[in-house]
C-alpha atoms as a PDB file:
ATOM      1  CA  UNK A   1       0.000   0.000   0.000  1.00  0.00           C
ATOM      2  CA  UNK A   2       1.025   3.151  -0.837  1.00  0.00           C
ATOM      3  CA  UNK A   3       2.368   6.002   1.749  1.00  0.00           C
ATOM      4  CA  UNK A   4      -0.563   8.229   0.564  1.00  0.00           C
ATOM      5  CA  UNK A   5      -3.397   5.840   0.285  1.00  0.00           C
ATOM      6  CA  UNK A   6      -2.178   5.094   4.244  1.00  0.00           C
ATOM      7  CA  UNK A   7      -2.868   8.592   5.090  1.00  0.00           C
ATOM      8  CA  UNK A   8      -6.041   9.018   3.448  1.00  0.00           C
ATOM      9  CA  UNK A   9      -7.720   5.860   5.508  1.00  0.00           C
ATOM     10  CA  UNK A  10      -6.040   7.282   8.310  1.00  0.00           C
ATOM     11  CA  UNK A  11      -7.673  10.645   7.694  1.00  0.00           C
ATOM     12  CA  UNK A  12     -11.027   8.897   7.175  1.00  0.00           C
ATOM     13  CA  UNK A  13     -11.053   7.126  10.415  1.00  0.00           C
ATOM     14  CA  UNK A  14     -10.523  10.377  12.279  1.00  0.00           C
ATOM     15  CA  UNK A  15     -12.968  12.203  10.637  1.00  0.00           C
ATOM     16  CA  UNK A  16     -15.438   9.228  11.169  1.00  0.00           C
ATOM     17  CA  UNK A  17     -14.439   9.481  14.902  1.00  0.00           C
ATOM     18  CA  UNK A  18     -14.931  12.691  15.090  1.00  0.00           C
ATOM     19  CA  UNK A  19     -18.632  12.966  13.758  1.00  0.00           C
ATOM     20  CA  UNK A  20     -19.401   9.889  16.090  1.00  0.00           C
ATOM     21  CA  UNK A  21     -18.062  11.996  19.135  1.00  0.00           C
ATOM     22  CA  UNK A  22     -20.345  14.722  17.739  1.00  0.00           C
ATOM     23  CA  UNK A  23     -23.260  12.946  17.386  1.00  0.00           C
ATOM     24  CA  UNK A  24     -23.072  11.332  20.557  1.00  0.00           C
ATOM     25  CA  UNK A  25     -22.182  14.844  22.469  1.00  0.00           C
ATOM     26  CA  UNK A  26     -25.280  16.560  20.635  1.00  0.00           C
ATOM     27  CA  UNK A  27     -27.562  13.723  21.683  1.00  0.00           C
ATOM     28  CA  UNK A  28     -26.215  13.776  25.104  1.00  0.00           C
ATOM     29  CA  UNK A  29     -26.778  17.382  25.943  1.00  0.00           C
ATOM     30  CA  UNK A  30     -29.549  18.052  23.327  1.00  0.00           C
ATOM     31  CA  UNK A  31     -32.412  15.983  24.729  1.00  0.00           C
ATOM     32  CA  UNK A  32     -35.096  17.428  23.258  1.00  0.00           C
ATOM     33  CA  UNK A  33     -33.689  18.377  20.183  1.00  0.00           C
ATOM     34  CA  UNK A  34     -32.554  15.335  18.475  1.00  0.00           C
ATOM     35  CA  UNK A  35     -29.771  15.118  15.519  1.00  0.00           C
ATOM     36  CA  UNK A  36     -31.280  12.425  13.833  1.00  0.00           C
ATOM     37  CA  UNK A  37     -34.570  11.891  15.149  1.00  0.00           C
ATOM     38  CA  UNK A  38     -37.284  14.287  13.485  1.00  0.00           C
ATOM     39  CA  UNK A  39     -39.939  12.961  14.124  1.00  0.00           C
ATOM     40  CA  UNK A  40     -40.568  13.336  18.112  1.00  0.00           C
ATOM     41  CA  UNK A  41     -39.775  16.784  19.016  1.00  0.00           C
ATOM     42  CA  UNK A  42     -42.357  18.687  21.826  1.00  0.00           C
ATOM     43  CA  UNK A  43     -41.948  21.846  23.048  1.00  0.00           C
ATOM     44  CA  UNK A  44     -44.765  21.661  25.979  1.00  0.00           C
ATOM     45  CA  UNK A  45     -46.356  18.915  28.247  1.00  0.00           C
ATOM     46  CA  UNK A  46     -49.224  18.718  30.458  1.00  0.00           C
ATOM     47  CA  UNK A  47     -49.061  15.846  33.141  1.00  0.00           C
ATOM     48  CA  UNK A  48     -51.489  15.212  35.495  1.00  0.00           C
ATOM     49  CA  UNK A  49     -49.872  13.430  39.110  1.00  0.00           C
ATOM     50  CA  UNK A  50     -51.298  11.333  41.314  1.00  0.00           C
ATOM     51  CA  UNK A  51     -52.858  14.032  44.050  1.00  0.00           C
ATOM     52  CA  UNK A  52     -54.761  15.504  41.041  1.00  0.00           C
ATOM     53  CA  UNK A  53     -52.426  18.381  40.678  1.00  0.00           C
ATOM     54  CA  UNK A  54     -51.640  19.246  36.896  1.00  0.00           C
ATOM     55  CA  UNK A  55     -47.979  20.290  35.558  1.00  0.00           C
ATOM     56  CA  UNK A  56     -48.095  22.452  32.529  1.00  0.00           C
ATOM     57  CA  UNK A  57     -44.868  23.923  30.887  1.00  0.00           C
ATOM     58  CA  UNK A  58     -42.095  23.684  28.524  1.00  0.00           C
ATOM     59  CA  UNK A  59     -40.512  20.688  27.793  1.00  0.00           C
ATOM     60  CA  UNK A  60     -36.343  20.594  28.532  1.00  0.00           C
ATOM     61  CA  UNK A  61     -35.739  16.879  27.584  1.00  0.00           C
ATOM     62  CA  UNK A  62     -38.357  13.727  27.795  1.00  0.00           C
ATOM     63  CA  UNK A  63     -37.444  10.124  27.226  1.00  0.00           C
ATOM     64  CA  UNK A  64     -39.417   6.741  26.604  1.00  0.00           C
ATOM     65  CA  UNK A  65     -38.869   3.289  27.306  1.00  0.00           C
ATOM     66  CA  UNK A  66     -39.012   0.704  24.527  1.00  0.00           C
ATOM     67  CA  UNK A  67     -40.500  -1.955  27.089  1.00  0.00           C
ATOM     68  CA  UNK A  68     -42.941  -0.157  29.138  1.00  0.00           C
ATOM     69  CA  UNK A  69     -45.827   2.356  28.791  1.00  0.00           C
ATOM     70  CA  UNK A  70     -43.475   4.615  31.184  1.00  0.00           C
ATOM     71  CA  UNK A  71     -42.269   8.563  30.039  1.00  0.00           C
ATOM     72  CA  UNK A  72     -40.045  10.415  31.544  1.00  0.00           C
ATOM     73  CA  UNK A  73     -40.521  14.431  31.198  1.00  0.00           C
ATOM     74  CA  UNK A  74     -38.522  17.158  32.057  1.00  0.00           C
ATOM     75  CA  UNK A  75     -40.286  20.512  32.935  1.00  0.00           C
ATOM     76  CA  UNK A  76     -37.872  23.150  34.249  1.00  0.00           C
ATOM     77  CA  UNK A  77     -35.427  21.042  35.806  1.00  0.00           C
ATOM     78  CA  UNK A  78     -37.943  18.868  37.805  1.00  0.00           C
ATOM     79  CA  UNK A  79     -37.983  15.544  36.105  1.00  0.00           C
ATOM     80  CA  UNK A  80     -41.295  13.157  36.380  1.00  0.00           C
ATOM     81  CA  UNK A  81     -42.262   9.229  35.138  1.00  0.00           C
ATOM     82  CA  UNK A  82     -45.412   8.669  34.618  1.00  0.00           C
ATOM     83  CA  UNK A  83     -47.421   6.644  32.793  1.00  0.00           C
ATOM     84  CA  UNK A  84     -48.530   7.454  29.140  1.00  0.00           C
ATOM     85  CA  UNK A  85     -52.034   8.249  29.847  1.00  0.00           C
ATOM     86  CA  UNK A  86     -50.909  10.767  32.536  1.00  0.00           C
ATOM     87  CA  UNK A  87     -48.803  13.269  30.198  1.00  0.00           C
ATOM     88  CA  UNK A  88     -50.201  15.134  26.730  1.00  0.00           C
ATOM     89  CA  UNK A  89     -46.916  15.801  24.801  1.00  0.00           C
ATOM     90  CA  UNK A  90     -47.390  19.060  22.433  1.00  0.00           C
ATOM     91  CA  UNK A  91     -45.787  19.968  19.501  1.00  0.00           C
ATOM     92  CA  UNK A  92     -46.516  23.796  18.946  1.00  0.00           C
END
């Protein structure tokens, strides 16, 4: 193999590196606002908690769970799981 060809793959597996690391950083401090994913995106909730009491506000980062009927919502910096039938996720 040539000297150059050497450097090119080398090149090419940094640069693949590097937009893994960035893809994983954006997704990791993004949560809302997904790289990839377009399709789930909210900007408000409403969740309604077990003593009747109903949160309304804007959504910093919400996550669900491939296994369960669990969500997990974020509304300025207080973090709740609830149930799918307890939370309205709103895309404004």
């Amino acid at each position: 193999m040539k000297p150059k060809t050497k450097v090119i793959i080398i090149i090419a597996v940094i640069v693949a590196l590097l937009v893994a690391a960035l893809i994983i950083y954006w997704e990791s401090t993004h949560g809302n606002r997904r790289l990839i994913d377009t399709k789930y995106r909210f900007d408000r909730a409403i969740i309604q908690l077990p003593n009747g009491e109903v949160v309304d506000g804007k959504v910093s980062s919400w996550l669900d769970f491939d296994d369960s009927d669990a969500v997990q919502v974020t509304i300025d910096g207080k973090t709740y799981l609830t149930h799918y039938t307890n939370v309205c996720l709103i895309e404004e």
